[in-house]
C-alpha atoms as a PDB file:
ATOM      1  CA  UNK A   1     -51.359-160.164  27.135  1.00  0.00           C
ATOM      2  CA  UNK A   2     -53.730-161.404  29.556  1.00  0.00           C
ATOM      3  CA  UNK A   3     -56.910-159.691  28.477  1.00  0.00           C
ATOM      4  CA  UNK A   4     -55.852-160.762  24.994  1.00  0.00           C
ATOM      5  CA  UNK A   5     -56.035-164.134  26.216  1.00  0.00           C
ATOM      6  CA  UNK A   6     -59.009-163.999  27.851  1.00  0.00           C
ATOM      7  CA  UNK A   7     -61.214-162.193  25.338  1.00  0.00           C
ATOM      8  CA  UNK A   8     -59.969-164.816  22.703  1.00  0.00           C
ATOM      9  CA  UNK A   9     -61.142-167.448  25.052  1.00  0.00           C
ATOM     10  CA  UNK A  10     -64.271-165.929  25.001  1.00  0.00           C
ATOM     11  CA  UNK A  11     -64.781-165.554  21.548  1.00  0.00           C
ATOM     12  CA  UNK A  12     -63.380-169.438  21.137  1.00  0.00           C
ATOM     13  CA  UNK A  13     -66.251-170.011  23.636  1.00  0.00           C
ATOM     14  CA  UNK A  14     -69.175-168.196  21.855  1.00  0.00           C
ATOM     15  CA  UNK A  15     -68.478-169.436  19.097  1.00  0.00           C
ATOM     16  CA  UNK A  16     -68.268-172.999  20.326  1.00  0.00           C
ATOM     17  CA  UNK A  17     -72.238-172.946  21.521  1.00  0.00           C
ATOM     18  CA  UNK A  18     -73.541-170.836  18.435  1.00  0.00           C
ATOM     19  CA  UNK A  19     -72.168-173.639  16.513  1.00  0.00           C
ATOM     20  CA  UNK A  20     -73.622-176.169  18.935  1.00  0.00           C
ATOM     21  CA  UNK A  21     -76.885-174.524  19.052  1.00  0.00           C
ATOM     22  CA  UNK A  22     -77.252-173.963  15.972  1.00  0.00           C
ATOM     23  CA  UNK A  23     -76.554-177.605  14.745  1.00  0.00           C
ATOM     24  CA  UNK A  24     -79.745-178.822  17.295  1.00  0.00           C
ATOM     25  CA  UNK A  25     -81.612-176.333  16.176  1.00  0.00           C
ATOM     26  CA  UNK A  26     -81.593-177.349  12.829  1.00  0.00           C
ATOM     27  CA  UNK A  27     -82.436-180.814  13.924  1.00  0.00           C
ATOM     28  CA  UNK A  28     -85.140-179.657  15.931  1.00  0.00           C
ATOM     29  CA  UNK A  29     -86.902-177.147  13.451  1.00  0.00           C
ATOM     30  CA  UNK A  30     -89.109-178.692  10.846  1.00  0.00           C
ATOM     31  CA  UNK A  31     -90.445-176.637   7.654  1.00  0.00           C
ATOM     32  CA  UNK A  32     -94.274-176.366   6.288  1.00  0.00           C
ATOM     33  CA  UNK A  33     -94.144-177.352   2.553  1.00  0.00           C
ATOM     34  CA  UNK A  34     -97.232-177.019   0.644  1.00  0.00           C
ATOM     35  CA  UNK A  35     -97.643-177.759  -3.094  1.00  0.00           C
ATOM     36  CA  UNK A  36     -97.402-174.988  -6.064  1.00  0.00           C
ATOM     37  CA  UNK A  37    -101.070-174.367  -7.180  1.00  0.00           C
ATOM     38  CA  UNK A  38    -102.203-173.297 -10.727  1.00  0.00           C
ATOM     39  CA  UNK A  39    -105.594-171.290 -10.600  1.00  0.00           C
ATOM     40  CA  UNK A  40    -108.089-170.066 -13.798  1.00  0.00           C
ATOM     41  CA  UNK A  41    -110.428-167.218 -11.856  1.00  0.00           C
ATOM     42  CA  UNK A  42    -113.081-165.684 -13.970  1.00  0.00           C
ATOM     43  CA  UNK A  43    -113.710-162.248 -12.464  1.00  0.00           C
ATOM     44  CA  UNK A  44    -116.256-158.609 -12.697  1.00  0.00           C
ATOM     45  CA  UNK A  45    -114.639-155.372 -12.209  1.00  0.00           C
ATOM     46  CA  UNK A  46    -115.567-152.203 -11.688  1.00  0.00           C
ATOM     47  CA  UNK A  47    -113.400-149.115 -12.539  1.00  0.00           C
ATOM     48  CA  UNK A  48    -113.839-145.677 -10.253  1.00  0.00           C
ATOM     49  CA  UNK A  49    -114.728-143.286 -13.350  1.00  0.00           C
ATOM     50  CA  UNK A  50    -117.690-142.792 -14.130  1.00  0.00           C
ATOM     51  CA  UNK A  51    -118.320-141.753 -18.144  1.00  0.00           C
ATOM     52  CA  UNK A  52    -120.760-139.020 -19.012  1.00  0.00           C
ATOM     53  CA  UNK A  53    -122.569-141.392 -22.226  1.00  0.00           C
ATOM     54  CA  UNK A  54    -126.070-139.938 -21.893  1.00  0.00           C
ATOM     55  CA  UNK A  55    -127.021-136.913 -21.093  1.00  0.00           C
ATOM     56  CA  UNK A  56    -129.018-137.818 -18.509  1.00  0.00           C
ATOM     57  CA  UNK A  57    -126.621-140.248 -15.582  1.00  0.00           C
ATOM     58  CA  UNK A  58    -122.789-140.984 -15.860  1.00  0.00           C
ATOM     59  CA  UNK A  59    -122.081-144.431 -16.263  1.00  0.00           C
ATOM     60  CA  UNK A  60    -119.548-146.482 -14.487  1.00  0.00           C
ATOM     61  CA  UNK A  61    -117.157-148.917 -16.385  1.00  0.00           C
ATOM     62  CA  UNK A  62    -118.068-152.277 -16.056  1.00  0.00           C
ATOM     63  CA  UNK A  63    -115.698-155.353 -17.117  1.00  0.00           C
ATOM     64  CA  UNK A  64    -115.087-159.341 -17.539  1.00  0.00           C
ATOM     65  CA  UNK A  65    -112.630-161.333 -17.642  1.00  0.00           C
ATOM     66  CA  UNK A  66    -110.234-163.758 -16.537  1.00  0.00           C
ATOM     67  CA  UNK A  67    -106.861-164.540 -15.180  1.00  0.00           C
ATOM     68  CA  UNK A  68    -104.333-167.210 -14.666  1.00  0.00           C
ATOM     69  CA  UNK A  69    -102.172-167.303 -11.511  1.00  0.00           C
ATOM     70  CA  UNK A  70     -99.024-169.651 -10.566  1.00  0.00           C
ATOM     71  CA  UNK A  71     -98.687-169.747  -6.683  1.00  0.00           C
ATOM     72  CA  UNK A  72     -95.151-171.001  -5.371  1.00  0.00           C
ATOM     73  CA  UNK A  73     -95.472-172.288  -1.966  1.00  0.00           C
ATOM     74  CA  UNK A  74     -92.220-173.781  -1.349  1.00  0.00           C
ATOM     75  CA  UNK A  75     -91.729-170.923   1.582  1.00  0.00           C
ATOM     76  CA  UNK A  76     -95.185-171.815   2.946  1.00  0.00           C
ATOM     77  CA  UNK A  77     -96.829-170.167   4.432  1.00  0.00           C
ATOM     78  CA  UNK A  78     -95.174-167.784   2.297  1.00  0.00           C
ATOM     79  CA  UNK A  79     -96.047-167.850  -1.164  1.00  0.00           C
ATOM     80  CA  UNK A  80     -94.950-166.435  -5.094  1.00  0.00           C
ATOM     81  CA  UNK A  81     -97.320-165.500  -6.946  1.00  0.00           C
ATOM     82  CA  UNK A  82     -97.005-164.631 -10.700  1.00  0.00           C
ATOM     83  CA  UNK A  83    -100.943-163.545 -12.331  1.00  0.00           C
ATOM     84  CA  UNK A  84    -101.905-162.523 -16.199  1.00  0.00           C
ATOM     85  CA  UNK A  85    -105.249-160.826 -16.427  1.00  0.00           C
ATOM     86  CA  UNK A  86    -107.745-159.910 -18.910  1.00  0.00           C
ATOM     87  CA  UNK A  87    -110.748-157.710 -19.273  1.00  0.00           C
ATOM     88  CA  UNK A  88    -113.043-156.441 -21.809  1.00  0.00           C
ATOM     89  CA  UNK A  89    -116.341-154.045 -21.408  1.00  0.00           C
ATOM     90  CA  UNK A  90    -118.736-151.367 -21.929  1.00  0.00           C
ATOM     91  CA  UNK A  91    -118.917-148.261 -22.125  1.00  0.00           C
ATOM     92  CA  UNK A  92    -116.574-147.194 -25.045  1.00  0.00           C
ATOM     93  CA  UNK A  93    -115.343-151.173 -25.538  1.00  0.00           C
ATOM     94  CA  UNK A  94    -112.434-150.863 -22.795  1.00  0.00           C
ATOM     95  CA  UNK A  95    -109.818-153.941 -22.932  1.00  0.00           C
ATOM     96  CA  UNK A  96    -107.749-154.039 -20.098  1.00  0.00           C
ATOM     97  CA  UNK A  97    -104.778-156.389 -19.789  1.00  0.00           C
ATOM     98  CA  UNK A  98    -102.058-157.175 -16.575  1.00  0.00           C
ATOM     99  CA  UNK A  99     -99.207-158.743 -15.549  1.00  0.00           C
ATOM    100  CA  UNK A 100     -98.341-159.000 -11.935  1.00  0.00           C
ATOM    101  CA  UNK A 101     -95.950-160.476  -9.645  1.00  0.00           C
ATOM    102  CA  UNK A 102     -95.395-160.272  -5.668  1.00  0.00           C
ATOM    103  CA  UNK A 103     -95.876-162.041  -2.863  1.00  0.00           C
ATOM    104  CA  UNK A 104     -98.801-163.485  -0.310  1.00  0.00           C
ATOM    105  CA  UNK A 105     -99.270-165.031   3.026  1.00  0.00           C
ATOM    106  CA  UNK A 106    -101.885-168.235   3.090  1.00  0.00           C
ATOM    107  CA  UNK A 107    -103.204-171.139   5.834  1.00  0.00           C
ATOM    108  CA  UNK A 108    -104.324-174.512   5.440  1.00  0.00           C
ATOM    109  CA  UNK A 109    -107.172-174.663   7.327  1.00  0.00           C
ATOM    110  CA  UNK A 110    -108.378-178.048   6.844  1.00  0.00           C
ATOM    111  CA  UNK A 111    -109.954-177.759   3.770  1.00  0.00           C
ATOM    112  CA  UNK A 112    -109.605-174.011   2.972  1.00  0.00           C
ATOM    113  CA  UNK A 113    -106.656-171.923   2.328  1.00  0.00           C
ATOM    114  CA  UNK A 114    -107.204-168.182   2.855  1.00  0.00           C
ATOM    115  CA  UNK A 115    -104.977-165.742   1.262  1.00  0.00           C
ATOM    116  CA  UNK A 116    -103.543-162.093   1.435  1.00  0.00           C
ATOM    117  CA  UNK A 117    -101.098-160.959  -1.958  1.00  0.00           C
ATOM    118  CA  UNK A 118     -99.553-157.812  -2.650  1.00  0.00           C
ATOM    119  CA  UNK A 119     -98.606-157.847  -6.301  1.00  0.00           C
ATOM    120  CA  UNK A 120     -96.960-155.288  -8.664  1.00  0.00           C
ATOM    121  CA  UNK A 121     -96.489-155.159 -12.655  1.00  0.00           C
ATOM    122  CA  UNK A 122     -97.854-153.319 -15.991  1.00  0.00           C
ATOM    123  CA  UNK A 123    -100.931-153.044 -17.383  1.00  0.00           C
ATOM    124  CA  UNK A 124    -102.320-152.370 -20.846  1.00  0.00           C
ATOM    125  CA  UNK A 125    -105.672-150.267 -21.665  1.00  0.00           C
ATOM    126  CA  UNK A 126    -107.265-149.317 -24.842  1.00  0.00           C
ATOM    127  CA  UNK A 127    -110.886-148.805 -26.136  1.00  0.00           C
ATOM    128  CA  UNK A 128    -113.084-147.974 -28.749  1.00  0.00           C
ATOM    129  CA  UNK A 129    -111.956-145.145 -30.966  1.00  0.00           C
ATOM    130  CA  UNK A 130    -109.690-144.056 -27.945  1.00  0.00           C
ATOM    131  CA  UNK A 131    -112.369-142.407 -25.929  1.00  0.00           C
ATOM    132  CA  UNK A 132    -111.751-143.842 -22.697  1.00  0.00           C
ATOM    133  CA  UNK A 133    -109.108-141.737 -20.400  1.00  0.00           C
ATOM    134  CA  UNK A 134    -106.298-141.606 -23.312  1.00  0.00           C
ATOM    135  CA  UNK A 135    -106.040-141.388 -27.300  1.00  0.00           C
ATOM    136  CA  UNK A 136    -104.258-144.019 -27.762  1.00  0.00           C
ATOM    137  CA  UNK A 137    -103.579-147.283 -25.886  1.00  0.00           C
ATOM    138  CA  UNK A 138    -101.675-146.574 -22.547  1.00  0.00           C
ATOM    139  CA  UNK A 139     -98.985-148.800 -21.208  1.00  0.00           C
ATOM    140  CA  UNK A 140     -98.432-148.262 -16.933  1.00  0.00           C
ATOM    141  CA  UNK A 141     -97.536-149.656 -13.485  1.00  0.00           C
ATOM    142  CA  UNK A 142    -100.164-151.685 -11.395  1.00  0.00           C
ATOM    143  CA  UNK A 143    -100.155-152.401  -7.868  1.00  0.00           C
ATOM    144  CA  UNK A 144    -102.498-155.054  -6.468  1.00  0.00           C
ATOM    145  CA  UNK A 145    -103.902-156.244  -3.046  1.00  0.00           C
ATOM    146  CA  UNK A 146    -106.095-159.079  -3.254  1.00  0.00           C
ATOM    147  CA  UNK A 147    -107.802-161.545  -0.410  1.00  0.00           C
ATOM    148  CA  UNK A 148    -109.921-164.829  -1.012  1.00  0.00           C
ATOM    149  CA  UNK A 149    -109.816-168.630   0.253  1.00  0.00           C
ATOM    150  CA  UNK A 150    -109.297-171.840  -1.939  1.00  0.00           C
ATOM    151  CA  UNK A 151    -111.455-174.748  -1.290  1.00  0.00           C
ATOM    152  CA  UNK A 152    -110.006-178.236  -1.512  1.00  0.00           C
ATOM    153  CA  UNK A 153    -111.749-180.730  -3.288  1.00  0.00           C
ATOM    154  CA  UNK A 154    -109.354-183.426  -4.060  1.00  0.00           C
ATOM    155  CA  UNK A 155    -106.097-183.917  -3.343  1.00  0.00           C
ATOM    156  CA  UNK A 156    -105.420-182.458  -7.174  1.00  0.00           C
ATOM    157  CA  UNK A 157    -108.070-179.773  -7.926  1.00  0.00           C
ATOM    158  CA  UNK A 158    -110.244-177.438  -5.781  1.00  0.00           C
ATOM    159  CA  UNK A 159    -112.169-174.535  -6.409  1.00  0.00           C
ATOM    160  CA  UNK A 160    -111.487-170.491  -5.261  1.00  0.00           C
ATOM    161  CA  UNK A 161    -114.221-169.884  -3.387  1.00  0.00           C
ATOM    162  CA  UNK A 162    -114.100-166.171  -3.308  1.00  0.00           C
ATOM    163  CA  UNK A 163    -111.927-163.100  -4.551  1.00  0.00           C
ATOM    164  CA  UNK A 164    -111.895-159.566  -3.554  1.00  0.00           C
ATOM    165  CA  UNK A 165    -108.829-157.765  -5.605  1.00  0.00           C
ATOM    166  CA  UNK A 166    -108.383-154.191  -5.784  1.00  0.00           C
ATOM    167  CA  UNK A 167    -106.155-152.808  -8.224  1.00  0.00           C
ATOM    168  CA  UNK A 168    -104.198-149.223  -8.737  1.00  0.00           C
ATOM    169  CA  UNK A 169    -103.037-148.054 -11.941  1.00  0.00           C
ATOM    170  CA  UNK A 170    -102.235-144.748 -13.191  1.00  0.00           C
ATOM    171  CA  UNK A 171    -104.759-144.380 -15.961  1.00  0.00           C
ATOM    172  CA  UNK A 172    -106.681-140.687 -15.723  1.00  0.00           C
ATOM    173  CA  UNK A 173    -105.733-137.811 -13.923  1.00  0.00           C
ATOM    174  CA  UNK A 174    -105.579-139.074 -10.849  1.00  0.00           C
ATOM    175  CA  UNK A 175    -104.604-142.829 -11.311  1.00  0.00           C
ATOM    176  CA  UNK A 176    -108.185-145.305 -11.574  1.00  0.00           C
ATOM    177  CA  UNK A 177    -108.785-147.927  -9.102  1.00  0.00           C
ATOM    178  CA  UNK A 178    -110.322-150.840 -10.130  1.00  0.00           C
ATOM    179  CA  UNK A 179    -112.575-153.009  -7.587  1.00  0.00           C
ATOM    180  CA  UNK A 180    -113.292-157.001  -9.087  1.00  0.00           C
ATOM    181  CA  UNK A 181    -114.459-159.736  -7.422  1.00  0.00           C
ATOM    182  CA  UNK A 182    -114.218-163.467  -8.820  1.00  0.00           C
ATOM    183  CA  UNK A 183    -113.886-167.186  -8.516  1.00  0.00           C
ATOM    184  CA  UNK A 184    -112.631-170.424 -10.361  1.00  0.00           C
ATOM    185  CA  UNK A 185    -110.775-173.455 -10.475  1.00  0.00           C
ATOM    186  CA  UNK A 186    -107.081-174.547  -8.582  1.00  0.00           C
ATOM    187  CA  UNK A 187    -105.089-177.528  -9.482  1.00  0.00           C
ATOM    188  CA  UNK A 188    -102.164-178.153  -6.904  1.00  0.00           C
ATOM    189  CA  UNK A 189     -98.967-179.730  -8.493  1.00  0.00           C
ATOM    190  CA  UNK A 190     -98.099-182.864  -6.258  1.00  0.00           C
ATOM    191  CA  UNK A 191     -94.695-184.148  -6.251  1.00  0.00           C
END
């Protein structure tokens, strides 16, 4: 009966300063907000394979484009990030479209904001009479790591100063890889 007693006591007690703690904790602790950012990058990529057009030196596949990214910061300096992408070029007329989501770490450092994302989602491929890696357009999973820092112009817009993105997908024999590297506009969403 005792112990009983005493371990409820305890418990009562524990229980007592968690809840106290707790409470001026939450007083204590403030949260980083930043606002959600809207970005237009145009970008030049370069796939891994290299095609075998003349007879002489395989070529590598070269493509531009252009994506559009939404950036959630309300977890900053944790962020959401949702991307569509587009490319197009030569050899063989490859198209290459994506659709990622995922997450990213960024800092305000005064006027820059460098980033790290990890993003995952399909992509699309086709080309020109279906030379390029399949016969027909090819549907797959894409997994992305990208780094770069925003410059802040005005309180509203700012420009991406720099992109490096490199991007899996399972295209080929033994998946493709593609390296791009970019820049563009931001707008941040102010409340």
């Amino acid at each position: 009966m005792k112990v009983r007693h005493y371990l409820a006591t305890i418990i009562i007690g524990f229980s007592f300063a968690g809840s106290v703690l707790f409470a001026q904790a939450r007083k204590q602790v403030s949260y980083d907000w930043a606002p959600a950012q809207l970005a237009a990058t145009f970008m030049y990529a370069v796939d891994d394979y290299s095609l075998q057009v003349t007879s002489t030196n395989p070529e590598r596949v070269h493509l531009g484009g252009g994506g559009i990214e939404f950036a959630s910061r309300r977890f900053y300096p944790w962020e959401i990030v949702e991307t569509a992408q587009y490319f197009s070029g030569q050899p063989l007329g490859q198209k290459l479209i994506v659709a990622n989501g995922g997450g990213g770490y960024c800092r305000n450092l005064k006027r820059w904001t460098p980033y790290v994302r990890v993003l995952g989602g399909m992509a699309r491929t086709r080309s020109n009479d279906q030379m390029y890696l399949y016969t027909a357009p090819k549907w797959g999973l894409s997994v992305s790591t990208s780094v770069g820092a925003d410059y802040q112009l005005t309180p509203r817009w700012g420009i991406r100063g720099v992109q490096l993105q490199n991007e899996y997908l399972p295209f080929g024999s033994r998946g493709s890889v593609y390296w791009s590297i970019g820049t563009g506009i931001t707008y941040h969403f102010r409340p």
